[in-house]
N, C-alpha and C. Protein backbone atom coordinates (compact mmCIF):
# COMPACT_ATOMS: atom_id res chain seq x y z
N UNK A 1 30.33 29.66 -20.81
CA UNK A 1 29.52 28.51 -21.15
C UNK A 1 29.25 27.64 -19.92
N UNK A 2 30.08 27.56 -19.42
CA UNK A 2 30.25 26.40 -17.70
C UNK A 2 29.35 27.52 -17.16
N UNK A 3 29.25 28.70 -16.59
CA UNK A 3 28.27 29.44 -15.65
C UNK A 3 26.60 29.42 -16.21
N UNK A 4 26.70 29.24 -18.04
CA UNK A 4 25.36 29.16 -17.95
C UNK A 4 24.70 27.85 -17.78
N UNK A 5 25.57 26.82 -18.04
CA UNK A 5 25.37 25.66 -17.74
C UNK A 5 24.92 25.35 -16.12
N UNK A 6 25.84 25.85 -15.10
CA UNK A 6 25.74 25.66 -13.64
C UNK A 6 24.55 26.22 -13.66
N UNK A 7 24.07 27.89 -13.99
CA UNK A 7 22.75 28.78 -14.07
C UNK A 7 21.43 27.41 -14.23
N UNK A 8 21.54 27.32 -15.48
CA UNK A 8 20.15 26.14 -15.72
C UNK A 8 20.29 24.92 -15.09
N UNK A 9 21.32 24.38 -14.61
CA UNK A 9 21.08 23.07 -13.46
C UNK A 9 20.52 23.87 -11.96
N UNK A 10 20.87 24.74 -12.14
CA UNK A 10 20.42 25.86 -10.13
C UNK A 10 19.17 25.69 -10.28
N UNK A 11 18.35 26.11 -11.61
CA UNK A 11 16.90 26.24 -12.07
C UNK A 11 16.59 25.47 -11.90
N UNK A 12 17.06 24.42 -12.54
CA UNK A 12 15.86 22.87 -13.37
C UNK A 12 15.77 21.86 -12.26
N UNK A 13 17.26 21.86 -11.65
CA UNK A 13 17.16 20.86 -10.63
C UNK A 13 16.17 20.47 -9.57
N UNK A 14 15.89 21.86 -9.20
CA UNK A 14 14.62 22.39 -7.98
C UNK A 14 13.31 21.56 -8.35
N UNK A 15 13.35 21.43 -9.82
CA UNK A 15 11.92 20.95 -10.51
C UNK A 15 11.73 19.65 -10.54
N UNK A 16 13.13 18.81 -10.46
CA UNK A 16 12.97 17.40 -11.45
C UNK A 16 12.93 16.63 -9.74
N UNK A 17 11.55 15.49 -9.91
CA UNK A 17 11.10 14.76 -8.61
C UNK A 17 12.66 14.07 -8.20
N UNK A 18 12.91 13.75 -7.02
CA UNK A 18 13.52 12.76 -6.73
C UNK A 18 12.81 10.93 -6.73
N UNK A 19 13.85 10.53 -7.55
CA UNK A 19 12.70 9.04 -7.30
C UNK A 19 12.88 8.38 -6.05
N UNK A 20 12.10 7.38 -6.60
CA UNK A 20 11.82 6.38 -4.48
C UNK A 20 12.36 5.59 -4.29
N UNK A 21 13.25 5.82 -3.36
CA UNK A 21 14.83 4.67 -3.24
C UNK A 21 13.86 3.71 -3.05
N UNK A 22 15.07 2.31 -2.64
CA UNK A 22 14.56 1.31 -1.82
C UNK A 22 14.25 1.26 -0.72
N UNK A 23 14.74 2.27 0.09
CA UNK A 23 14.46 2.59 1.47
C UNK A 23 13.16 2.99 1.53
N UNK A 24 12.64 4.09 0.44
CA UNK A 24 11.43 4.73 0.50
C UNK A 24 9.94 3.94 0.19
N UNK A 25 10.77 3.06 -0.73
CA UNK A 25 9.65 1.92 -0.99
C UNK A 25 9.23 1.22 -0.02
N UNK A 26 10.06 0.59 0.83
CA UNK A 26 9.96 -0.22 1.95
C UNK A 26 9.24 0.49 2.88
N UNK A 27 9.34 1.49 3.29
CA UNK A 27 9.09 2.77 4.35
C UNK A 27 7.12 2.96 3.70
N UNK A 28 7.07 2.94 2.16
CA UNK A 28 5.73 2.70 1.92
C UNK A 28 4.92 1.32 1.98
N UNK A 29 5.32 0.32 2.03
CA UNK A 29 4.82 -0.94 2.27
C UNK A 29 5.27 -1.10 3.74
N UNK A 30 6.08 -0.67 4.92
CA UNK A 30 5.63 -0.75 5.95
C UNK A 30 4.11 0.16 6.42
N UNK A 31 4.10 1.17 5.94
CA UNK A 31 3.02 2.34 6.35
C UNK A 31 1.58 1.99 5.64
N UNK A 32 1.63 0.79 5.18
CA UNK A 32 0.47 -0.10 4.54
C UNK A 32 0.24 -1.10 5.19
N UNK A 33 0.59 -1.82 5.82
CA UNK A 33 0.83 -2.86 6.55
C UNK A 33 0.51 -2.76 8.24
N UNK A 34 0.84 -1.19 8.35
CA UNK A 34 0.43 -0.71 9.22
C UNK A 34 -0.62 -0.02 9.45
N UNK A 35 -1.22 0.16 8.43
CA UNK A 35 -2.63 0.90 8.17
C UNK A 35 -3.61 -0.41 8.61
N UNK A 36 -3.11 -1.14 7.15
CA UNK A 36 -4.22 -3.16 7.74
C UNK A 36 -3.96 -3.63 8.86
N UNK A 37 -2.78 -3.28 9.39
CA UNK A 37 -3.09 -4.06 11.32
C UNK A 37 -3.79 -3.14 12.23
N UNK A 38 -3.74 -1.97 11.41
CA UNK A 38 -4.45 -1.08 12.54
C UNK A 38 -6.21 -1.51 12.27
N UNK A 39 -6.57 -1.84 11.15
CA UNK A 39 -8.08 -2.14 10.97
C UNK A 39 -8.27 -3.39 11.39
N UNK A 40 -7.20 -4.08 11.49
CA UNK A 40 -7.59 -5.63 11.92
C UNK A 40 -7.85 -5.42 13.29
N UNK A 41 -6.82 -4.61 14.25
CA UNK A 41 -7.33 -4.61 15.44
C UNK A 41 -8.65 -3.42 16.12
N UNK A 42 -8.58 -2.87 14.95
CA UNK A 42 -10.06 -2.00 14.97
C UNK A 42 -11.30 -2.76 15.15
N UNK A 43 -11.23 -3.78 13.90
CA UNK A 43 -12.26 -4.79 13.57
C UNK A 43 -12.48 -5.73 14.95
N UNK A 44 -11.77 -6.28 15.49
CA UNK A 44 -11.36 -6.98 16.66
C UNK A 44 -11.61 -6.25 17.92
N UNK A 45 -11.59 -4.98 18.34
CA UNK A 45 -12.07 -4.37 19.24
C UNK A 45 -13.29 -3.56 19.20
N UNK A 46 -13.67 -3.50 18.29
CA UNK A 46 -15.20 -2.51 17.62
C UNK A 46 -15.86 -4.36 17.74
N UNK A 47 -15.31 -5.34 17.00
CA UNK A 47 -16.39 -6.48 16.84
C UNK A 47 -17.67 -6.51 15.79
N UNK A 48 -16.56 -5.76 14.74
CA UNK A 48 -17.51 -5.36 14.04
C UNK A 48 -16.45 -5.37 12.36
N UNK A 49 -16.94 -5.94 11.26
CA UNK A 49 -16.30 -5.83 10.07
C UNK A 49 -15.65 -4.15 10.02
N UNK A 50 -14.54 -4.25 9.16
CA UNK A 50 -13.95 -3.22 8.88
C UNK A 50 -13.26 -3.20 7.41
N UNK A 51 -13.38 -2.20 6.80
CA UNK A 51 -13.18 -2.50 4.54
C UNK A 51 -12.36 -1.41 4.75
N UNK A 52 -10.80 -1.82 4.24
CA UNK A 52 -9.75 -0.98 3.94
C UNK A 52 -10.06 -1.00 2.75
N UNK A 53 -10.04 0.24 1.76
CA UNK A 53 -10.57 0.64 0.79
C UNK A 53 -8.74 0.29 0.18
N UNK A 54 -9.01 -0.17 -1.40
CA UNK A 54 -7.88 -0.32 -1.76
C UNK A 54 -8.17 -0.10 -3.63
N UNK A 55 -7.21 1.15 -3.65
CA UNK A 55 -7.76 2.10 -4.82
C UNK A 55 -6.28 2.05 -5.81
N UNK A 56 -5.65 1.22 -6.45
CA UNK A 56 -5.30 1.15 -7.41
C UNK A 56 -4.59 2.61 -8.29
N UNK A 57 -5.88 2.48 -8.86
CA UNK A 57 -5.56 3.68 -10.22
C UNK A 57 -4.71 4.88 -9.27
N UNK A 58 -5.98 5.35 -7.96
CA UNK A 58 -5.27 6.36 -7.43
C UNK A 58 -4.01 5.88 -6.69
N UNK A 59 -3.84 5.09 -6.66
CA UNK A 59 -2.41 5.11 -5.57
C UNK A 59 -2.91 4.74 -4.65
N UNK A 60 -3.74 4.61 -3.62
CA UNK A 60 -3.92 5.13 -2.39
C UNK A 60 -4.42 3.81 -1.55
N UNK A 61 -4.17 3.44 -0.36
CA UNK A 61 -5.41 2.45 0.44
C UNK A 61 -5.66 3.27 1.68
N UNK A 62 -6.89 3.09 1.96
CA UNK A 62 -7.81 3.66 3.02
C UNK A 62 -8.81 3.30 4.22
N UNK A 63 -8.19 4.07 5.32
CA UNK A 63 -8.49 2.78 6.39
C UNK A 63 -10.13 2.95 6.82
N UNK A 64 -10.66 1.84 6.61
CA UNK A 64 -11.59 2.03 6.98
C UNK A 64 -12.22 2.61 8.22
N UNK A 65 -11.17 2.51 9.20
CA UNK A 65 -11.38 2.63 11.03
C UNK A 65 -11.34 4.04 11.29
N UNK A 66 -10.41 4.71 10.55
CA UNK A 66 -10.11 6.21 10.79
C UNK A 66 -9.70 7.09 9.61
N UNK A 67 -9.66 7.87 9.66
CA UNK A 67 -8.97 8.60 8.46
C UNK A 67 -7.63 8.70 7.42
N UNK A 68 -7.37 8.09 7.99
CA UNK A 68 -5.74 7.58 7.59
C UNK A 68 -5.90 7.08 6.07
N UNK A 69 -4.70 7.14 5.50
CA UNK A 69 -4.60 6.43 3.83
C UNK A 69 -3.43 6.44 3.83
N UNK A 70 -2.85 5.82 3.03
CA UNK A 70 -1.76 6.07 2.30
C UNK A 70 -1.60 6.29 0.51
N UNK A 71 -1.07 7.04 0.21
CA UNK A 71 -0.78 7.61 -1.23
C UNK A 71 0.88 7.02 -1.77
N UNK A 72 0.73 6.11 -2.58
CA UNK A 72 2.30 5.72 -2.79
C UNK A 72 2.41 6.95 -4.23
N UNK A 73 3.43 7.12 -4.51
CA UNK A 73 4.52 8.01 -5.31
C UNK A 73 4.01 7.14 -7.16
N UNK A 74 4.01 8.48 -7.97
CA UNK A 74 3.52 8.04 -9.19
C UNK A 74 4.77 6.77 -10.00
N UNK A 75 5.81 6.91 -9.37
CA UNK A 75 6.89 6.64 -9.95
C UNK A 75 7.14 5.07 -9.26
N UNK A 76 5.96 4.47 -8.47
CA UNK A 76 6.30 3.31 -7.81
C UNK A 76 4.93 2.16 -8.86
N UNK A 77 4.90 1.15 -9.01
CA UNK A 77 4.25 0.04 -9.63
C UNK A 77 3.18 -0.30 -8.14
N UNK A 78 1.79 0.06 -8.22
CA UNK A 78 0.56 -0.11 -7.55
C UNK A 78 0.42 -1.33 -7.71
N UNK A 79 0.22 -2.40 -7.73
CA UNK A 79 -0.52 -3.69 -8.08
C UNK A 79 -1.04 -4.27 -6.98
N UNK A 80 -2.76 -4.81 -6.87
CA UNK A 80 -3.52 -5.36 -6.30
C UNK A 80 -4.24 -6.59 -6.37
N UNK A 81 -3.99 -8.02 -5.87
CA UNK A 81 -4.74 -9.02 -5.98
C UNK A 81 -5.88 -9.11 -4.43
N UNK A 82 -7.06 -8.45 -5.32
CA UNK A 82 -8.15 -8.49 -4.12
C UNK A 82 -9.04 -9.74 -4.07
N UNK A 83 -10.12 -10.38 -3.33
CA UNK A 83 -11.30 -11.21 -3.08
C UNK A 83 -12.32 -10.50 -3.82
N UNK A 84 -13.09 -11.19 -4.96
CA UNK A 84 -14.27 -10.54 -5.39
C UNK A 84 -15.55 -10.94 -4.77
N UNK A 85 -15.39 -11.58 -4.07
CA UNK A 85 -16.42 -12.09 -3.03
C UNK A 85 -15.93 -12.27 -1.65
N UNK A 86 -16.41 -11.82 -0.47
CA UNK A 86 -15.83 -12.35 0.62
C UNK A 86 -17.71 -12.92 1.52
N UNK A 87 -17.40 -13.19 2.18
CA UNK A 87 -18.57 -13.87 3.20
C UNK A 87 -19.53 -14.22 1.89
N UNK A 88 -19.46 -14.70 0.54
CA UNK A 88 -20.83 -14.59 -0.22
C UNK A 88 -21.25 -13.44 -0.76
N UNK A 89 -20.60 -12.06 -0.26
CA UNK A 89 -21.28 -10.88 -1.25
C UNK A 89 -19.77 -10.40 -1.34
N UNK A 90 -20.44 -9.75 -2.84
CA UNK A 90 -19.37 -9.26 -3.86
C UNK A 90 -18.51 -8.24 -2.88
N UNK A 91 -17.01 -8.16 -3.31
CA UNK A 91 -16.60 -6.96 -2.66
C UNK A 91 -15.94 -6.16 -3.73
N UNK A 92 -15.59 -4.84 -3.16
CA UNK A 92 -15.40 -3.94 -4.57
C UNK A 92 -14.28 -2.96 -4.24
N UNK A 93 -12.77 -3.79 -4.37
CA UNK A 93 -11.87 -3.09 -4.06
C UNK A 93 -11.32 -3.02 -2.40
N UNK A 94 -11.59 -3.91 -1.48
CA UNK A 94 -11.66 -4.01 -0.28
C UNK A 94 -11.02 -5.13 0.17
N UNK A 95 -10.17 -4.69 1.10
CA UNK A 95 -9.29 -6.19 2.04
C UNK A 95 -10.72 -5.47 3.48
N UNK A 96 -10.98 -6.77 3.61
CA UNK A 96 -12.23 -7.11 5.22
C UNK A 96 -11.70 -7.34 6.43
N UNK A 97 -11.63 -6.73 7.30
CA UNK A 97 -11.10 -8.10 8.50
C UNK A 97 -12.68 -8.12 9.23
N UNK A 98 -12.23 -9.27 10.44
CA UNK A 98 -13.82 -9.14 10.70
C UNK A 98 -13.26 -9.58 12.23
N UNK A 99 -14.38 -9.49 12.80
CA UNK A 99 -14.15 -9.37 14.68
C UNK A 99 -13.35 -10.57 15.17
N UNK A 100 -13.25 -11.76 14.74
CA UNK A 100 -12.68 -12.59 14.66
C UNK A 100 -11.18 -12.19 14.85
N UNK A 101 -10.73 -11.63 13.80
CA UNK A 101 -9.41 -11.16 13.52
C UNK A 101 -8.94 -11.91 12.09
N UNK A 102 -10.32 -12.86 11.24
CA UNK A 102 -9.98 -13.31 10.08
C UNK A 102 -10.42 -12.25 9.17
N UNK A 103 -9.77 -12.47 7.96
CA UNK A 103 -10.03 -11.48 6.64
C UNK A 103 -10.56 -12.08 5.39
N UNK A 104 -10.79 -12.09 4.56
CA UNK A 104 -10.73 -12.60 3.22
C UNK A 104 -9.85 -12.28 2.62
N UNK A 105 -8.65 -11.71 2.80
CA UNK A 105 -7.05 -11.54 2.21
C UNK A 105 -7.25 -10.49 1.30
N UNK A 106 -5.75 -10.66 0.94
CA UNK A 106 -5.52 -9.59 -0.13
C UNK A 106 -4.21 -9.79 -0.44
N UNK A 107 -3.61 -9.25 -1.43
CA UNK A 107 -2.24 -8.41 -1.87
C UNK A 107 -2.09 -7.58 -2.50
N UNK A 108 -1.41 -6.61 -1.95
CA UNK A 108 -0.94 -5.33 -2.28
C UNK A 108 0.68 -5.53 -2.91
N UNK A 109 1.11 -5.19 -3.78
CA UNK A 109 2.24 -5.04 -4.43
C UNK A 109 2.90 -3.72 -4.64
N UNK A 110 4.02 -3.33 -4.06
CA UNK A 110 4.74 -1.76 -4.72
C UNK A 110 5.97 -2.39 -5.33
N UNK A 111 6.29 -2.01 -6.35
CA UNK A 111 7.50 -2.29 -6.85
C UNK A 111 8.42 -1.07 -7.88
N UNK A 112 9.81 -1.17 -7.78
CA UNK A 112 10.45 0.25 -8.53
C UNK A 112 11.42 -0.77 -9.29
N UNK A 113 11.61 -0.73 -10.66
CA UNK A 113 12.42 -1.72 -11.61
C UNK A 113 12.32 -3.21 -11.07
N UNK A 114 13.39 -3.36 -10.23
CA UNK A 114 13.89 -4.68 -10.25
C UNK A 114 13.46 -5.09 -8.27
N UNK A 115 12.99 -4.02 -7.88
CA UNK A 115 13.20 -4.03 -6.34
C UNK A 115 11.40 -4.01 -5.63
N UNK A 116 10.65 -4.73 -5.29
CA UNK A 116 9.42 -4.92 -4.68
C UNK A 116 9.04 -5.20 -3.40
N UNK A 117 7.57 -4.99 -2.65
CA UNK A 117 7.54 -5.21 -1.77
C UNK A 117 6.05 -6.22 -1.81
N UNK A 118 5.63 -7.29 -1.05
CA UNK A 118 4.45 -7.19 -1.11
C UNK A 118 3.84 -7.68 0.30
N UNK A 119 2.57 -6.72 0.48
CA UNK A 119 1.70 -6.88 1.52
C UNK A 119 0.87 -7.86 1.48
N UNK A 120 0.83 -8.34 2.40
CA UNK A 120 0.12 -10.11 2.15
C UNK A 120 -0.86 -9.88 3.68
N UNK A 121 -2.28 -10.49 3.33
CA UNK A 121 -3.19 -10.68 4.74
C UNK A 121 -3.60 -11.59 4.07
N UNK A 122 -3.36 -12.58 5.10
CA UNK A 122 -3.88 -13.99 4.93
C UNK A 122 -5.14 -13.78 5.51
N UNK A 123 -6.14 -14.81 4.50
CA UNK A 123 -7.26 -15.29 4.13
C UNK A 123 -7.55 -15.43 5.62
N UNK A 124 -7.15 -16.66 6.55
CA UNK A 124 -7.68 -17.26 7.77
C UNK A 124 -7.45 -16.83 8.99
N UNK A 125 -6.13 -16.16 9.03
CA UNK A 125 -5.91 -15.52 10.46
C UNK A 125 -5.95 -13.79 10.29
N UNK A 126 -6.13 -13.54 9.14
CA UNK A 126 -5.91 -12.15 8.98
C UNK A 126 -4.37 -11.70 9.05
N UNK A 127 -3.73 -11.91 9.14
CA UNK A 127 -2.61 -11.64 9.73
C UNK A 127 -1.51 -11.04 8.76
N UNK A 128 -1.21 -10.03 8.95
CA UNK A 128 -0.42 -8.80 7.61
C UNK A 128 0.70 -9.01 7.75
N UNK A 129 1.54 -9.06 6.60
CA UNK A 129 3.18 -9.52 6.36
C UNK A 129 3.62 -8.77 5.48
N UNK A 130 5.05 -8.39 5.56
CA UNK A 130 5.56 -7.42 4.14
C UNK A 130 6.45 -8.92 3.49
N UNK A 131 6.75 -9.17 2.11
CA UNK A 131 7.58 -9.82 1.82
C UNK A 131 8.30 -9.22 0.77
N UNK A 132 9.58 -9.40 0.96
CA UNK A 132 10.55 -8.42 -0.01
C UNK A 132 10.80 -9.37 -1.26
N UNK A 133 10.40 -8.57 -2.40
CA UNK A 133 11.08 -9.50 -3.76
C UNK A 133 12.39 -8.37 -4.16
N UNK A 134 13.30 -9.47 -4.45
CA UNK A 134 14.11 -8.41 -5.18
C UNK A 134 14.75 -9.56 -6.27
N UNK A 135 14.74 -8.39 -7.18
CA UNK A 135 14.99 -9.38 -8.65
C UNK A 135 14.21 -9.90 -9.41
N UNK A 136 13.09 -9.24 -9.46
CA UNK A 136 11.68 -9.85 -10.27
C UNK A 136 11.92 -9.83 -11.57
């Protein structure tokens, strides 16, 4: 009984995801944070607007400057407070920076139970921050 037991944990185990520590969470809200400073200073050296695409449902934000994205893990909490207008026209899912090095902001949220992270670009300087919640 114990060998067929050990047998189907050898199997099943291989299958079942590992979830996303706190380490891993953090490790995804740095690699976001680092995606938006990389467009801020894109925006700032191009001199030219730049729209990190920021996609919700899928998981994912996307740099406008280069190919890069990030995909967070199904098992992590996506949440997005975007600008529905920035300069006067509508925007649609997009943190802006602009040559300046200002943005029209954003927040990005990952969170796993009780443990969160959130990406913050301020409105006036542009300027990207992780802030850790824990205990929400």
């Amino acid at each position: 009984m114990l060998a067929m037991v050990a047998l189907l944990a050898a199997i099943a185990l291989p299958r079942v995801p590992m979830a996303t520590s706190r380490t891993q969470l953090e490790a995804h809200a740095v690699e976001v944070a680092t995606l938006l400073k990389a467009d801020r200073n894109a925006a700032i050296g191009r001199r030219g607007s730049i729209e990190a695409v920021v996609d919700a449902r899928g998981r994912t934000v996307r740099s406008g400057s280069n190919a890069r994205f990030v995909r967070v893990p199904d098992d992590v909490v996506f949440d997005a407070v975007l600008p529905q207008r920035c300069n006067g026209r509508p925007v649609h899912s997009a943190i802006t920076f602009f040559s300046t090095g200002m943005s029209c902001g954003g927040m990005i949220r990952l969170t796993r139970f009780d443990i969160g992270y959130e990406v913050r670009v301020n409105w006036l300087t542009g300027a990207v921050e992780i802030v850790a919640e824990n205990g929400l």
